[in-house]
C-alpha atoms as a PDB file:
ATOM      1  CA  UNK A   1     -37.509 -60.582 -16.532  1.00  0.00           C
ATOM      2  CA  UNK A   2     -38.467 -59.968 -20.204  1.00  0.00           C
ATOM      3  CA  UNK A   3     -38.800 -56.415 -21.518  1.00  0.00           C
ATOM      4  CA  UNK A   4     -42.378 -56.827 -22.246  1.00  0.00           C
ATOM      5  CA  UNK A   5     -42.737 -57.663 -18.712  1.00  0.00           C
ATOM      6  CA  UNK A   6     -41.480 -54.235 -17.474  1.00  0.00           C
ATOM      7  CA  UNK A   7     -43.175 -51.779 -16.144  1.00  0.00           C
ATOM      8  CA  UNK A   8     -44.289 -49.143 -18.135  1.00  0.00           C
ATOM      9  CA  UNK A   9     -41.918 -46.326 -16.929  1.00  0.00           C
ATOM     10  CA  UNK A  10     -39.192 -48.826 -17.821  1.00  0.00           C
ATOM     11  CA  UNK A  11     -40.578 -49.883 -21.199  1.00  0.00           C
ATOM     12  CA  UNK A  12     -41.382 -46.097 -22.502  1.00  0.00           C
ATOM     13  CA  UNK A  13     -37.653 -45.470 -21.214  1.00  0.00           C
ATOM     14  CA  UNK A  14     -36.121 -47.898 -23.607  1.00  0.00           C
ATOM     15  CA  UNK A  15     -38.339 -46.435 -26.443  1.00  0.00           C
ATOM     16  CA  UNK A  16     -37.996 -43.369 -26.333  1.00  0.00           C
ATOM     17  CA  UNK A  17     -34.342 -42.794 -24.533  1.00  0.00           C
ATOM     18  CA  UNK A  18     -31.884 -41.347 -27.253  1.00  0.00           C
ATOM     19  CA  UNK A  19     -28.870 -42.940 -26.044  1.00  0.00           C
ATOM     20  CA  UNK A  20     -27.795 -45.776 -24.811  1.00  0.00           C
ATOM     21  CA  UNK A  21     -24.481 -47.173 -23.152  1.00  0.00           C
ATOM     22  CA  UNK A  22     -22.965 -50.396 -24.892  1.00  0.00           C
ATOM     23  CA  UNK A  23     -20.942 -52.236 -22.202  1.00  0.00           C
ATOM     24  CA  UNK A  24     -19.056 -54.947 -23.644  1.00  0.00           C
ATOM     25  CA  UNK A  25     -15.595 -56.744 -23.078  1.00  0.00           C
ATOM     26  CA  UNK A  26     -12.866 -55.782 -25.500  1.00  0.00           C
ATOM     27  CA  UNK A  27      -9.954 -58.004 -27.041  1.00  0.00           C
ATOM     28  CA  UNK A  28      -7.851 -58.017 -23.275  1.00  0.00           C
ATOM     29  CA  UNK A  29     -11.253 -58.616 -21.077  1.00  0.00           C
ATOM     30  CA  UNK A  30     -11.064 -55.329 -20.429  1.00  0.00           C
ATOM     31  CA  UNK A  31     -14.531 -53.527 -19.690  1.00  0.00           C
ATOM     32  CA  UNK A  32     -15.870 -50.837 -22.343  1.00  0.00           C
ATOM     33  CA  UNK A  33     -18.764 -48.454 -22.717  1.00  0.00           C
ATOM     34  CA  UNK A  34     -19.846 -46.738 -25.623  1.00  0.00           C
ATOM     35  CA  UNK A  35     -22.340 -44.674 -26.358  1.00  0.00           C
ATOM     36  CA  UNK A  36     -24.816 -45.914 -29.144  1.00  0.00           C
ATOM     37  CA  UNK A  37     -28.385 -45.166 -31.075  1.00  0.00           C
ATOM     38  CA  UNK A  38     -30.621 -47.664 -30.657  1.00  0.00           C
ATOM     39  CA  UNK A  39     -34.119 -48.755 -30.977  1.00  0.00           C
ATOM     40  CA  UNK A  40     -36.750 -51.300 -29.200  1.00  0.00           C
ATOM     41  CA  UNK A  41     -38.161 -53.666 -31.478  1.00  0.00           C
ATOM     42  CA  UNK A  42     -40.156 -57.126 -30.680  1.00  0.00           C
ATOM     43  CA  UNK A  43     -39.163 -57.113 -27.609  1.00  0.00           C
ATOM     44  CA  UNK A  44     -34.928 -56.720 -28.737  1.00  0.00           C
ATOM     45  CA  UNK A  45     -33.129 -53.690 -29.165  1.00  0.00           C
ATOM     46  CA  UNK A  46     -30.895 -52.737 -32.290  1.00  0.00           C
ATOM     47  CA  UNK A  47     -28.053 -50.543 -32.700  1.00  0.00           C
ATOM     48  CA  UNK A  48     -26.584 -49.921 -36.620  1.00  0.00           C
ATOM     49  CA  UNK A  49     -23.033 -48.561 -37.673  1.00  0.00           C
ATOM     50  CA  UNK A  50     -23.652 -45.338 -38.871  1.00  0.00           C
ATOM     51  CA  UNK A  51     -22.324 -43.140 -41.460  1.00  0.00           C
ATOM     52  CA  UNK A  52     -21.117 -40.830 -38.071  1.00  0.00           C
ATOM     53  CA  UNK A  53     -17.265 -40.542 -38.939  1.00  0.00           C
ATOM     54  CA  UNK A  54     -15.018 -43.574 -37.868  1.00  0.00           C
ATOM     55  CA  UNK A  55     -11.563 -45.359 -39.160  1.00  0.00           C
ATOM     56  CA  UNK A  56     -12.619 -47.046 -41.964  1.00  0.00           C
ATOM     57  CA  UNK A  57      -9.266 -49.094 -42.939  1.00  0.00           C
ATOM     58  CA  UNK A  58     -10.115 -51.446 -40.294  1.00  0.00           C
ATOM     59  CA  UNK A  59     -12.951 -53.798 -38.895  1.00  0.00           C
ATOM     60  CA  UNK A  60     -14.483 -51.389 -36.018  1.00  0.00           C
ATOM     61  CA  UNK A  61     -13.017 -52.572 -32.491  1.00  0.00           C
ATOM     62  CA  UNK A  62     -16.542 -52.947 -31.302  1.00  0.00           C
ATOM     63  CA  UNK A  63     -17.223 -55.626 -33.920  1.00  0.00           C
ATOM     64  CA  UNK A  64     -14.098 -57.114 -33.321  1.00  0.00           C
ATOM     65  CA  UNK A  65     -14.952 -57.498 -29.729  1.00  0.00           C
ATOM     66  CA  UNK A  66     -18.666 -58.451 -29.821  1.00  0.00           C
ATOM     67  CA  UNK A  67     -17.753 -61.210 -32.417  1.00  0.00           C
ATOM     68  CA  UNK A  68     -15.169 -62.770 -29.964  1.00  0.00           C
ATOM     69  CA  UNK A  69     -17.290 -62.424 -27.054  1.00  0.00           C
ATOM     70  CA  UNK A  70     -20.932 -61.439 -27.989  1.00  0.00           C
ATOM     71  CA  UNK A  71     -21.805 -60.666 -24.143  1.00  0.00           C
ATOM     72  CA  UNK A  72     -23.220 -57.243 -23.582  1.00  0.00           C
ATOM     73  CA  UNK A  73     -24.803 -54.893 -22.070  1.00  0.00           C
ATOM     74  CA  UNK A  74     -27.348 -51.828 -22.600  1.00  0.00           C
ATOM     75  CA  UNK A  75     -28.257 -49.248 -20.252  1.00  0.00           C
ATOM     76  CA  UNK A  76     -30.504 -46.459 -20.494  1.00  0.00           C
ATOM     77  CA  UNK A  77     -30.908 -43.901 -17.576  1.00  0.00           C
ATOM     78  CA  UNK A  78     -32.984 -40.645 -16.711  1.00  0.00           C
ATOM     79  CA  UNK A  79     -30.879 -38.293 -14.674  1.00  0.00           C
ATOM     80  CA  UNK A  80     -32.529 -35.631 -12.600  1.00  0.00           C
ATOM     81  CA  UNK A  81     -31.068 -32.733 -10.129  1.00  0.00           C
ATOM     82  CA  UNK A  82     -34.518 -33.978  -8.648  1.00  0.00           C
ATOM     83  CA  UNK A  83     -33.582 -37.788  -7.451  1.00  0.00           C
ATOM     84  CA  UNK A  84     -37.171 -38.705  -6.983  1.00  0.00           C
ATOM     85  CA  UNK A  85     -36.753 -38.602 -11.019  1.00  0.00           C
ATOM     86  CA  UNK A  86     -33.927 -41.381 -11.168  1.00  0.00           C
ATOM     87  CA  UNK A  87     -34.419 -44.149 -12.819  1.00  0.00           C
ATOM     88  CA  UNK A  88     -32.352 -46.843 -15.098  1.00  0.00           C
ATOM     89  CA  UNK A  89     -32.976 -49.901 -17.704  1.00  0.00           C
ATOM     90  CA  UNK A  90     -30.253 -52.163 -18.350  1.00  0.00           C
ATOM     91  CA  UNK A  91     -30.628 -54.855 -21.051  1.00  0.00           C
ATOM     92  CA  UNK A  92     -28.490 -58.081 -20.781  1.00  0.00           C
ATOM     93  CA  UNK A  93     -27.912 -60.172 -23.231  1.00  0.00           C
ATOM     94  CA  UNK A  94     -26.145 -61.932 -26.385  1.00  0.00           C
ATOM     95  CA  UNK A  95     -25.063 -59.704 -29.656  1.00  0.00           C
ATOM     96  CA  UNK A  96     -25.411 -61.104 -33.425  1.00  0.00           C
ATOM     97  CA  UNK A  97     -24.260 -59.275 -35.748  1.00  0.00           C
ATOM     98  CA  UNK A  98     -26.410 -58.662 -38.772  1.00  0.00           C
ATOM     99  CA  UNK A  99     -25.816 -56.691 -42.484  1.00  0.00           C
ATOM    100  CA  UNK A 100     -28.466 -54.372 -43.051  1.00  0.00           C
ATOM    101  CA  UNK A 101     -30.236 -56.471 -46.131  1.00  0.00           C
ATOM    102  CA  UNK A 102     -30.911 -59.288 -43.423  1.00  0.00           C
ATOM    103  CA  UNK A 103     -32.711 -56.931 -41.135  1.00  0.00           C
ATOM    104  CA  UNK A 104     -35.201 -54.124 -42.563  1.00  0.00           C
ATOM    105  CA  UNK A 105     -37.873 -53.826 -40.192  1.00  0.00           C
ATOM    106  CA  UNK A 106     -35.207 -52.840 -37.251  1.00  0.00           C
ATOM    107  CA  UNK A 107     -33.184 -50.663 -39.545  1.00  0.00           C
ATOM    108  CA  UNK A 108     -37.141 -49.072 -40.192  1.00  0.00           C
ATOM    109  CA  UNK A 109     -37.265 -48.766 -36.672  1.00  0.00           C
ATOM    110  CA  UNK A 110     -33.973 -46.974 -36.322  1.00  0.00           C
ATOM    111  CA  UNK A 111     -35.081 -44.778 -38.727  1.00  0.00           C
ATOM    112  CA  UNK A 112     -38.735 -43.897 -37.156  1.00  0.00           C
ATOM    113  CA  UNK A 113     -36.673 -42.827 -33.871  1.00  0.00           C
ATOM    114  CA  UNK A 114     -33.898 -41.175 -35.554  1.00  0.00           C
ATOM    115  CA  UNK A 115     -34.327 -38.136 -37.965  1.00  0.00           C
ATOM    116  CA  UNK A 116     -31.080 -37.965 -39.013  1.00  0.00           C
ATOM    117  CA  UNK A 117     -31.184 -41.757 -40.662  1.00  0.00           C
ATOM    118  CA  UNK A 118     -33.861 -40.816 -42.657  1.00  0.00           C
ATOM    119  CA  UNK A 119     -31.843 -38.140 -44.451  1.00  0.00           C
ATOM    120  CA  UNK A 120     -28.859 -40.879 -44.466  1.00  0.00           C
ATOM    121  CA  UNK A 121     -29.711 -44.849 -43.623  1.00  0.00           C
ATOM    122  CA  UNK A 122     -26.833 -46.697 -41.364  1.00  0.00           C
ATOM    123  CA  UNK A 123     -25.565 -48.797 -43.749  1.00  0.00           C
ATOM    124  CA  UNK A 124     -24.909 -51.196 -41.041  1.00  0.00           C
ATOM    125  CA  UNK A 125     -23.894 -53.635 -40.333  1.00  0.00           C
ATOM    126  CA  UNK A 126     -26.719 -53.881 -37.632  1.00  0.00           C
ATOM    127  CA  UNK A 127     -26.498 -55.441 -34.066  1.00  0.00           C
ATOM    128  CA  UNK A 128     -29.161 -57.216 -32.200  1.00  0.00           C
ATOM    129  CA  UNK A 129     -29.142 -57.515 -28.729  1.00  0.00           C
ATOM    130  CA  UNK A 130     -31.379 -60.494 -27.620  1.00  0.00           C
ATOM    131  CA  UNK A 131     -32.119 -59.959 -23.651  1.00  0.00           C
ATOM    132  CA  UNK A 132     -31.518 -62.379 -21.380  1.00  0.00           C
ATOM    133  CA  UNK A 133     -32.326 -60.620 -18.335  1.00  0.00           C
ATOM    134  CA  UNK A 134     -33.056 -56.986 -17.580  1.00  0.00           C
ATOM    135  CA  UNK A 135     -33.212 -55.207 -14.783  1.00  0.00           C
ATOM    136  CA  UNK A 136     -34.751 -51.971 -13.791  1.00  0.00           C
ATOM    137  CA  UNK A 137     -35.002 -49.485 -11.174  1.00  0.00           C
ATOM    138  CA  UNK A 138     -36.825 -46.292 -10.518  1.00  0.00           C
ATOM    139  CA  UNK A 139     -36.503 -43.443  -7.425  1.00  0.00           C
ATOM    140  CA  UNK A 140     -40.323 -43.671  -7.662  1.00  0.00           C
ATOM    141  CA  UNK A 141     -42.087 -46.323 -10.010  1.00  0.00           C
ATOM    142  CA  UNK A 142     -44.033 -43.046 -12.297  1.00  0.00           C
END
């Protein structure tokens, strides 16, 4: 299933959800999930590195491990102590990884969702997750 295929609790959940959860493989094949901005745009969804404080001396491990194995996941969920409420989006797919000069309408996009990268842009660099599949699932489809 494409995301503009979704339904549209599943669609406004991926554009309007504030965080997402990055699952990818790091450099032992071990499972990781991290949480990242993001935003929906044509039909992908974008994450940048930040100016959010890190280790700077050295490549970020999540770029190290998306360039080996560019395989991941996104998942965005509603949690409610109503479960009727429930639902979930998760995105698969294939990362690229892009510098922030190659991709200005996404890093506008980022910016439209997020207040706080208005007052400071991610510098990037940016990563695009193209889906492959997603899947979806709501306690009741409103």
């Amino acid at each position: 299933m494409k995301i503009e295929a979704l339904p549209e609790y599943a669609r406004d959940l991926l554009a309007t959800a504030p965080v997402g959860r990055l699952g990818l493989l790091d450099d032992a094949g071990r499972p990781r999930v991290l949480p990242v901005t993001f935003a929906l745009h044509e039909n992908a969804l974008w994450s940048a590195v930040d100016h959010k404080p890190k280790r700077r001396d050295q490549e970020l491990a999540r770029l190290r491990w998306l360039r080996h194995r560019p395989e991941a996941a996104l998942t965005v969920d509603v949690y409610d102590d109503d479960w009727s409420r429930l639902r979930w989006v998760q995105v698969l797919g294939t990362v690229e990884i892009l510098e922030a000069s190659a991709a200005e309408r996404p890093l506008a996009a980022l910016v439209a969702k997020y207040p706080q990268y208005a007052e400071q842009r991610p510098a990037g660099p940016l990563l695009h997750l193209t889906p492959e599949r997603v899947l979806h699932w709501s306690a009741s489809e409103g």
